[in-house]
C-alpha atoms as a PDB file:
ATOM      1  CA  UNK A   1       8.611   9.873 -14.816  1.00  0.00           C
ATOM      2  CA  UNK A   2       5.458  11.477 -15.831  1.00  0.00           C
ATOM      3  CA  UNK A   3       2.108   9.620 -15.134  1.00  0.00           C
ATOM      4  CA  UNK A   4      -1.563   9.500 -16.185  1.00  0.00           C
ATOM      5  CA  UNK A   5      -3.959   7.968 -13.529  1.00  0.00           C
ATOM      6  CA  UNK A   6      -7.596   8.671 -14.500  1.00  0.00           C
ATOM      7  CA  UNK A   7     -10.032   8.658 -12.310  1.00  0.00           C
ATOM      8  CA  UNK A   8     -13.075   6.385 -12.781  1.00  0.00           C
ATOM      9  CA  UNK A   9     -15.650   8.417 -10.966  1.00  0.00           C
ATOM     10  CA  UNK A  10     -16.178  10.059 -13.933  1.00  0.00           C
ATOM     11  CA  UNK A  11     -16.774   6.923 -16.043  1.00  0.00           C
ATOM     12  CA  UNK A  12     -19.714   5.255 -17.126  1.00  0.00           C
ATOM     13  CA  UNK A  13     -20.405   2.803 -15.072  1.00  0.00           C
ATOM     14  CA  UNK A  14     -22.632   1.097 -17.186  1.00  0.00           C
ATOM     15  CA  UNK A  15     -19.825   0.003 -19.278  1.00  0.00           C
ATOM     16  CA  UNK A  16     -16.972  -0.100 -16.729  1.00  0.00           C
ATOM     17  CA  UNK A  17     -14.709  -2.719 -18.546  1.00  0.00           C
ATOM     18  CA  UNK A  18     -15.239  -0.648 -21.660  1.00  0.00           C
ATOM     19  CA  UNK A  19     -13.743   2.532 -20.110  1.00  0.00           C
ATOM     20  CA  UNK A  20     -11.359   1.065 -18.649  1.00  0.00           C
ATOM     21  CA  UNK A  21      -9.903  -0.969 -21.588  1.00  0.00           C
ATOM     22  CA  UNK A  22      -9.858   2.882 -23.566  1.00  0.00           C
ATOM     23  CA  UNK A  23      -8.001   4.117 -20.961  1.00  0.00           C
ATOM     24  CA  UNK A  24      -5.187   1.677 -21.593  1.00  0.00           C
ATOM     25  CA  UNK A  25      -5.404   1.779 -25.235  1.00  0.00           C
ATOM     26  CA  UNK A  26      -4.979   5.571 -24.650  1.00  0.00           C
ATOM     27  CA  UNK A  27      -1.469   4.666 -22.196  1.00  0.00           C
ATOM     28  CA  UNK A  28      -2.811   5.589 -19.225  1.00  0.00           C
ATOM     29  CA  UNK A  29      -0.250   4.476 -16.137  1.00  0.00           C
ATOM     30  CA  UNK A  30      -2.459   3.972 -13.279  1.00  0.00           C
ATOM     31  CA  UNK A  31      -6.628   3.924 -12.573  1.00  0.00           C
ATOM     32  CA  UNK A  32      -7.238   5.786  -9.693  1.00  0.00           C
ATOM     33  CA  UNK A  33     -10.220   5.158  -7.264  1.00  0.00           C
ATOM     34  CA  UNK A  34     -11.618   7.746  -5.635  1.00  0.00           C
ATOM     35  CA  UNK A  35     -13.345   6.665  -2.104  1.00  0.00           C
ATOM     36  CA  UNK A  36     -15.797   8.532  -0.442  1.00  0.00           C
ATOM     37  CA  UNK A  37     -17.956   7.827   2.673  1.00  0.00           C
ATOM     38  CA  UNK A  38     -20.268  10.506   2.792  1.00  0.00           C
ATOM     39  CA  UNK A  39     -18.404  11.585   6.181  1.00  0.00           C
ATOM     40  CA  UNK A  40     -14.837  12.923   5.636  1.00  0.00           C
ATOM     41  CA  UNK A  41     -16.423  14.566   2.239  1.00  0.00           C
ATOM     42  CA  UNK A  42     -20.478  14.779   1.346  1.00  0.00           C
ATOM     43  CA  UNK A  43     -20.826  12.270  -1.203  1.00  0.00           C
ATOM     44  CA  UNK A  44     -20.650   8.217  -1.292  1.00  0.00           C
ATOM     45  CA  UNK A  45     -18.902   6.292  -4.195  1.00  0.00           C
ATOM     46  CA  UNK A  46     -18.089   3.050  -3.947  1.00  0.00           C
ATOM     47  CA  UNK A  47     -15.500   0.525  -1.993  1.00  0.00           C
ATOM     48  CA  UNK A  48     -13.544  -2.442  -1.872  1.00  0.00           C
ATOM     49  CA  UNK A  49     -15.886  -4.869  -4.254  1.00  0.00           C
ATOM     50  CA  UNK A  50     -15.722  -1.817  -6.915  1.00  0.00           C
ATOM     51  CA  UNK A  51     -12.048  -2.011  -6.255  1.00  0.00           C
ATOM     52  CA  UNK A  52     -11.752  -5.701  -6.969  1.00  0.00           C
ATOM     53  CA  UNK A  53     -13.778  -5.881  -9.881  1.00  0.00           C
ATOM     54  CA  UNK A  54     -11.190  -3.001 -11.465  1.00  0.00           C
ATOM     55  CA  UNK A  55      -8.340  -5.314 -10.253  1.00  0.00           C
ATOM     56  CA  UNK A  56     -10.193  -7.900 -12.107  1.00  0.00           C
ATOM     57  CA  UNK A  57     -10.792  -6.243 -15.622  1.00  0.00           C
ATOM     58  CA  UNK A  58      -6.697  -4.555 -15.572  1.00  0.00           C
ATOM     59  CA  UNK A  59      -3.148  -5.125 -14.825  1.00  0.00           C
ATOM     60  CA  UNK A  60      -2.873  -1.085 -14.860  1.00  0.00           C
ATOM     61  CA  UNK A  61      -1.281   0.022 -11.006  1.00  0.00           C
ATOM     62  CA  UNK A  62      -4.809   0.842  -8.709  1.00  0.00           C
ATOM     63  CA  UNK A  63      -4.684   3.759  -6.969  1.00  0.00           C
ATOM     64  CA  UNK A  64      -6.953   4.298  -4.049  1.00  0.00           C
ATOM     65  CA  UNK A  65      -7.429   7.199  -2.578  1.00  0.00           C
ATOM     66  CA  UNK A  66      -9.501   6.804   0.381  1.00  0.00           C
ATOM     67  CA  UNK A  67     -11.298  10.133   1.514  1.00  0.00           C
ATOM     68  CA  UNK A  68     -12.882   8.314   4.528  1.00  0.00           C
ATOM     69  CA  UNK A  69     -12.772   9.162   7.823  1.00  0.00           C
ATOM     70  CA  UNK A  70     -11.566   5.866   9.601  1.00  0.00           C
ATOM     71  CA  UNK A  71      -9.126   4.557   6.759  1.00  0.00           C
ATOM     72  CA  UNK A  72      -7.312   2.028   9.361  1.00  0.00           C
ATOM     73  CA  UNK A  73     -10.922   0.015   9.696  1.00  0.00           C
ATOM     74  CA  UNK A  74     -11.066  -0.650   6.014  1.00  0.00           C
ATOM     75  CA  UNK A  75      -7.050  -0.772   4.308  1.00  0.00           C
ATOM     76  CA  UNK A  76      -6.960  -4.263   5.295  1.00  0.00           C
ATOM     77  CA  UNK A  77     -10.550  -4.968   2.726  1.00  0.00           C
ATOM     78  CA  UNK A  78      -8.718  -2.809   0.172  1.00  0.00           C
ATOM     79  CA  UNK A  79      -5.008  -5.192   0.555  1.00  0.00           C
ATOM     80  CA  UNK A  80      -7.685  -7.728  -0.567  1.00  0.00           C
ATOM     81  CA  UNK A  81      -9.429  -6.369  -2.993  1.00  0.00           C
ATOM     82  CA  UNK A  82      -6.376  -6.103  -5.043  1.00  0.00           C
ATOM     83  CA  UNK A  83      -4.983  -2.549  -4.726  1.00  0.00           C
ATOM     84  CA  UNK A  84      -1.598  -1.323  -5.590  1.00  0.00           C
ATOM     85  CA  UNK A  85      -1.256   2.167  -3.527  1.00  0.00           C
ATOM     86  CA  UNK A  86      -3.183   3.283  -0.855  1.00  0.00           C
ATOM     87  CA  UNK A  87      -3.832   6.508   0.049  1.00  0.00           C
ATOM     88  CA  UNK A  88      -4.975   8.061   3.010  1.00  0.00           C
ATOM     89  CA  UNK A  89      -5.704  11.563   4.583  1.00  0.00           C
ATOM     90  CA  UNK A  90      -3.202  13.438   7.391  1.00  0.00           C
ATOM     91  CA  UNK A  91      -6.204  15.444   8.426  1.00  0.00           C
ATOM     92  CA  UNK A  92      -8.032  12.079   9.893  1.00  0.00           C
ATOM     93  CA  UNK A  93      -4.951  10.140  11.163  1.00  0.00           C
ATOM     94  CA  UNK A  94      -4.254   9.514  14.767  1.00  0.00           C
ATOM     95  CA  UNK A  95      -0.917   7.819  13.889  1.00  0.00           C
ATOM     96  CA  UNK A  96       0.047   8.170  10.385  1.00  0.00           C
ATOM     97  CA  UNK A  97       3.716   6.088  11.392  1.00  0.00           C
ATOM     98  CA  UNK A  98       1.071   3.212  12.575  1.00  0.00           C
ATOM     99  CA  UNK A  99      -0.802   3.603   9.528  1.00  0.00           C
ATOM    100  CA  UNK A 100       1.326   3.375   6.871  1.00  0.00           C
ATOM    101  CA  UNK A 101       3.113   1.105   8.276  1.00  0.00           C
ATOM    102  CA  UNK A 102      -0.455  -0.801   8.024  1.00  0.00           C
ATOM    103  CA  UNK A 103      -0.634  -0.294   4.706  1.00  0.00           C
ATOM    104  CA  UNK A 104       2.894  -1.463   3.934  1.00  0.00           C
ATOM    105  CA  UNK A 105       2.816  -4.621   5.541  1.00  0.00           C
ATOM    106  CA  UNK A 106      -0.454  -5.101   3.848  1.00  0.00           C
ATOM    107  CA  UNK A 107       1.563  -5.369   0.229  1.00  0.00           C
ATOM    108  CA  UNK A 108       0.176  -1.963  -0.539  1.00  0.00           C
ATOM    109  CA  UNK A 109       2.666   1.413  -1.469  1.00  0.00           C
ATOM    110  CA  UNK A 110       1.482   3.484   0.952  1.00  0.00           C
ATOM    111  CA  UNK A 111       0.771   7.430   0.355  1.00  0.00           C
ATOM    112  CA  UNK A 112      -0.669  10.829   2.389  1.00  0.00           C
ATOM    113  CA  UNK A 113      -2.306  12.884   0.908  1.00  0.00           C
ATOM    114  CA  UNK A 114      -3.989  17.078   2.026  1.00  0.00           C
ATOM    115  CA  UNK A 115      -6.752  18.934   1.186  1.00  0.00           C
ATOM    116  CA  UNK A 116      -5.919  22.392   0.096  1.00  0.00           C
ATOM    117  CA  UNK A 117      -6.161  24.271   3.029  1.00  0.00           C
ATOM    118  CA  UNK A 118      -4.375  21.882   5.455  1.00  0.00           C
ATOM    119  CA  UNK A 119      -0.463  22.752   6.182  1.00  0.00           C
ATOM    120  CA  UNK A 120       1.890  20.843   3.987  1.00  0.00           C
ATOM    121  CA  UNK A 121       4.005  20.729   7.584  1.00  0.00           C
ATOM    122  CA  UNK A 122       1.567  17.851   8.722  1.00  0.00           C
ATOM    123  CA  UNK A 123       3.373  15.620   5.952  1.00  0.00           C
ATOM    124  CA  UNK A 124       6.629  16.560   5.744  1.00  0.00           C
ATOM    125  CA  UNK A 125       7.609  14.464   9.193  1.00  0.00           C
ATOM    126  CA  UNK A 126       6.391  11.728   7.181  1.00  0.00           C
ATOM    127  CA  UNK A 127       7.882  11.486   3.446  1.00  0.00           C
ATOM    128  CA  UNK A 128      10.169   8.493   4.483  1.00  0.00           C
ATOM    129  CA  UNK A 129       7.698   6.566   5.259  1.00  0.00           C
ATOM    130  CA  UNK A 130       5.546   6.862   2.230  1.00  0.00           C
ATOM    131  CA  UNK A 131       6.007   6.224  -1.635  1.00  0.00           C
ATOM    132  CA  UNK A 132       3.735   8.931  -2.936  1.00  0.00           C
ATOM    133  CA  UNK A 133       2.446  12.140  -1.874  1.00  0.00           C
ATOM    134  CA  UNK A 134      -0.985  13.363  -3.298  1.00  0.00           C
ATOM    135  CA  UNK A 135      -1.858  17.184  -3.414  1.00  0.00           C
ATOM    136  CA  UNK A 136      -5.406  17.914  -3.495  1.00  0.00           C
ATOM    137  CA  UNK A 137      -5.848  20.833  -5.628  1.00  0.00           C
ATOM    138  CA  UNK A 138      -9.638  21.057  -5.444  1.00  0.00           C
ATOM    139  CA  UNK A 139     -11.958  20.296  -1.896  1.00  0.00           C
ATOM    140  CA  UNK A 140     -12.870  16.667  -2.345  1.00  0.00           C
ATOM    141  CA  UNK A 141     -16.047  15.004  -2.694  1.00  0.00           C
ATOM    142  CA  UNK A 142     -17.066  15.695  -6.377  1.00  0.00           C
ATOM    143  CA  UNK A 143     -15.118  15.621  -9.786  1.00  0.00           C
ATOM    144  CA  UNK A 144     -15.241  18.591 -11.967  1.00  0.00           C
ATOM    145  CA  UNK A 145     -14.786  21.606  -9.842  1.00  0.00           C
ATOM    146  CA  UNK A 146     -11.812  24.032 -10.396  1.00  0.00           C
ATOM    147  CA  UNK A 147      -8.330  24.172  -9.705  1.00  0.00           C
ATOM    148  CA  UNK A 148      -7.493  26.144  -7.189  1.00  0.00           C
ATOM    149  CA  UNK A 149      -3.778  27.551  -8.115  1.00  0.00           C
ATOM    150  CA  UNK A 150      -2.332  28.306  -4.516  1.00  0.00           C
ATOM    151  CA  UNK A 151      -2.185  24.472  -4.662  1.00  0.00           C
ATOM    152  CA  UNK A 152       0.886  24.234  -7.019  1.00  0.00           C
ATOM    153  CA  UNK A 153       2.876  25.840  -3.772  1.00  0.00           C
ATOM    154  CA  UNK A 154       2.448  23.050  -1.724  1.00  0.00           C
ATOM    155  CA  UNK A 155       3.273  20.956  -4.562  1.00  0.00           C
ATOM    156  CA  UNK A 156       6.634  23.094  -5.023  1.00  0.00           C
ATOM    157  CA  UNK A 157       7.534  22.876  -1.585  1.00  0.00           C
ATOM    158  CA  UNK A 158       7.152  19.113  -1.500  1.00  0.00           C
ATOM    159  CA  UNK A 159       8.960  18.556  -4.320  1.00  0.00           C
ATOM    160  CA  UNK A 160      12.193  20.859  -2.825  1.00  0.00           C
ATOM    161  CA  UNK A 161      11.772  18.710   0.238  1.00  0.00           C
ATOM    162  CA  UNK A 162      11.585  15.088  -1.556  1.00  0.00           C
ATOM    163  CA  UNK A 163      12.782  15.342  -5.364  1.00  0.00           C
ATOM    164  CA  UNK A 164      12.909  11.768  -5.796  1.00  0.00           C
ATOM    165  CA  UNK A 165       9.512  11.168  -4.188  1.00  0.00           C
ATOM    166  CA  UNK A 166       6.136  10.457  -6.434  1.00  0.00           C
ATOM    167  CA  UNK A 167       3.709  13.776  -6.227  1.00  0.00           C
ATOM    168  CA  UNK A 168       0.604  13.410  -7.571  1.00  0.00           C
ATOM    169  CA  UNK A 169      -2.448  15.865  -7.783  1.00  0.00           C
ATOM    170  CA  UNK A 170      -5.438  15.777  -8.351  1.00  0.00           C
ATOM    171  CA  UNK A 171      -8.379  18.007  -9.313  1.00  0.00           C
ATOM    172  CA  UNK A 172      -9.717  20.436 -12.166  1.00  0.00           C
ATOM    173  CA  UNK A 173      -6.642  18.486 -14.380  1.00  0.00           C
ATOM    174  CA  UNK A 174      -6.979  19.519 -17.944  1.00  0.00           C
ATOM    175  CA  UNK A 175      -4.726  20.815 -20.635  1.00  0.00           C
ATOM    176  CA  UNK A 176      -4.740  24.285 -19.181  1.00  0.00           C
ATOM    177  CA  UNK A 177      -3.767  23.347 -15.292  1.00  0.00           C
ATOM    178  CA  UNK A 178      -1.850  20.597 -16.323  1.00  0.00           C
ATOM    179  CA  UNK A 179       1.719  22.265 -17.458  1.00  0.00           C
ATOM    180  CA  UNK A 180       1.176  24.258 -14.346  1.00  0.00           C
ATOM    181  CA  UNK A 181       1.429  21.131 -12.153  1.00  0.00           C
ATOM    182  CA  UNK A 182       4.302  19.737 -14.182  1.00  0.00           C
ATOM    183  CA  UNK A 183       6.385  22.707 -13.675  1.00  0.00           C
ATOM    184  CA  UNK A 184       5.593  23.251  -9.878  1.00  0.00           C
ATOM    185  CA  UNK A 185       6.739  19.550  -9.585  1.00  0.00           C
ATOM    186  CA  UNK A 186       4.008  17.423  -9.896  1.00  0.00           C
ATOM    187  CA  UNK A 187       4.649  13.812 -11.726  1.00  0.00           C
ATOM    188  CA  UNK A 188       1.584  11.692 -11.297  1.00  0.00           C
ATOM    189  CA  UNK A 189      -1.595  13.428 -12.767  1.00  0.00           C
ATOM    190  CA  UNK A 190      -5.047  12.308 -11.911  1.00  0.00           C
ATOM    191  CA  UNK A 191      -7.871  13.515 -14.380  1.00  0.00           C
ATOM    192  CA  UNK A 192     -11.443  13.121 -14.263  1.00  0.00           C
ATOM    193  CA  UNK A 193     -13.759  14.776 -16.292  1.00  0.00           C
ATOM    194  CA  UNK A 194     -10.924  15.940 -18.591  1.00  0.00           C
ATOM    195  CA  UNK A 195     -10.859  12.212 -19.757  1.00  0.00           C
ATOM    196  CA  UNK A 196     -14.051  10.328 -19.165  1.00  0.00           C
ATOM    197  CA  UNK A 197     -16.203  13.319 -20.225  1.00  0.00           C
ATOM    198  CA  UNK A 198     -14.345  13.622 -23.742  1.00  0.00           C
ATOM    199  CA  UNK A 199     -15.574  12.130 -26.565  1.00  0.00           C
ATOM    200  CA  UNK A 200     -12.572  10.516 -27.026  1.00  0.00           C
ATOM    201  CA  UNK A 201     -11.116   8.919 -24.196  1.00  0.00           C
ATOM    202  CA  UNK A 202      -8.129   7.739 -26.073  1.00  0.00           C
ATOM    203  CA  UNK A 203      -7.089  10.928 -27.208  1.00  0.00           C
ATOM    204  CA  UNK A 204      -7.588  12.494 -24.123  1.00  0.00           C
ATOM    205  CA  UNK A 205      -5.362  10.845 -22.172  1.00  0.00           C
ATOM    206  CA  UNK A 206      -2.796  11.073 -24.825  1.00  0.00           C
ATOM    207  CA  UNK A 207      -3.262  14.699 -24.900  1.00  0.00           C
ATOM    208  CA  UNK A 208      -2.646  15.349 -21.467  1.00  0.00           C
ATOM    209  CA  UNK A 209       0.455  13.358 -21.546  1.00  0.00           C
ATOM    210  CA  UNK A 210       1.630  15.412 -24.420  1.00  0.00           C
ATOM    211  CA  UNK A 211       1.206  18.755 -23.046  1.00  0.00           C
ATOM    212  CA  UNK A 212       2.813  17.197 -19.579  1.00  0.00           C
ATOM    213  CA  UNK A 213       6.042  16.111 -21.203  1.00  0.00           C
ATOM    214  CA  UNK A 214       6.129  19.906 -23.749  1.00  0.00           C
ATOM    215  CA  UNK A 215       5.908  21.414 -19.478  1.00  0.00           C
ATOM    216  CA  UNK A 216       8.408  19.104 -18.228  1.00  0.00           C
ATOM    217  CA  UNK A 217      10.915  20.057 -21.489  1.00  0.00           C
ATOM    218  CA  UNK A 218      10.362  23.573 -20.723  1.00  0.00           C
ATOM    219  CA  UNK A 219      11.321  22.737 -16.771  1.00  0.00           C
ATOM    220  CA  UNK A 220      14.412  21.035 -17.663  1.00  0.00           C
ATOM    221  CA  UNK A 221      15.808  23.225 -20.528  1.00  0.00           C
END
């Protein structure tokens, strides 16, 4: 099942309840929150009161992607703060089986994600264990760079390993790079700028969905 999750550090925050009640008018599936700590990546966004106050405005799934680099000091803040799936890097885990298991007793989905030049083989021990998988397909730390392409190969190869399994990815998303993740496997499709920068946020987001389902006809025919 195809989903759009767009990404609020790209909204105004100024009128945070207002963007967020567009994206639902335009069917978005999840919100996804991107943490940063100025450590694992070189810029600071926001944490777990940002993520509460979201949980507070929607009903829509929150998906937290934390790009910190001690997650296990600050999943249990995030369980409280209201969030649906938690997401957390291979390349700063110790124990990811301790981890996720963290998160999952916590009441959250728990989910890996890689940045685009760490081995996909770090993960693969570990699909069981997690409900989604989340394919970085830009460095993080800042919204609106460009996709890098070799990406869609470690979405591929993820997908051939777990077919039932939740891929998402995430970065330089628009209506050119999007069919390209669709038909290299990817299901869950986190957009940025693409959405919040438009001048119509509704549209946008309905948009992208309609050029991901056109890719995933093509896939299936």
């Amino acid at each position: 099942m195809l989903k759009i999750s767009p990404s609020i550090l790209s909204a105004d925050f100024a009128d945070l309840e207002g963007q967020i009640r567009l994206i639902e008018q335009g069917g978005a599936d999840y919100v996804h929150l991107d943490v940063m700590d100025g450590h694992f990546v070189p810029n600071i966004s926001f944490g777990p009161m940002v993520a509460a106050t979201v949980n507070r405005i929607t009903d829509l799934t929150c998906d937290a992607h934390l790009m910190i680099t001690d997650p296990d000091k600050y999943i249990e803040a995030f369980a409280k703060s209201g969030v649906d799936i938690c997401t957390v890097h291979i390349e700063v885990l110790d124990d990811p089986r301790s981890t996720l298991a963290r998160i999952r007793e916590l009441g959250m989905a728990p989910a890996l994600t890689l940045n685009p030049d760490t081995d996909v083989e770090l993960i693969l021990p570990h699909l069981n264990l997690v409900e989604q998988v989340l394919v970085m397909s830009v460095f993080p730390g800042f919204s609106g760079q460009s996709f890098i392409p070799d990406t869609l190969d470690t979405v591929r190869r993820l997908r051939s390993e777990a077919p039932e399994l939740d891929i998402e990815i995430d970065g330089g998303m628009n209506s050119d790079t999007v069919p390209q993740a669709v038909e290299a496997g990817a299901n869950v499709l986190v957009a940025a700028s693409a959405i919040f920068k438009s001048t119509d946020i509704v549209r946008a987001i309905r948009d992208l969905r309609a050029v991901a389902q056109k890719a995933l006809k093509r896939e299936e025919q």
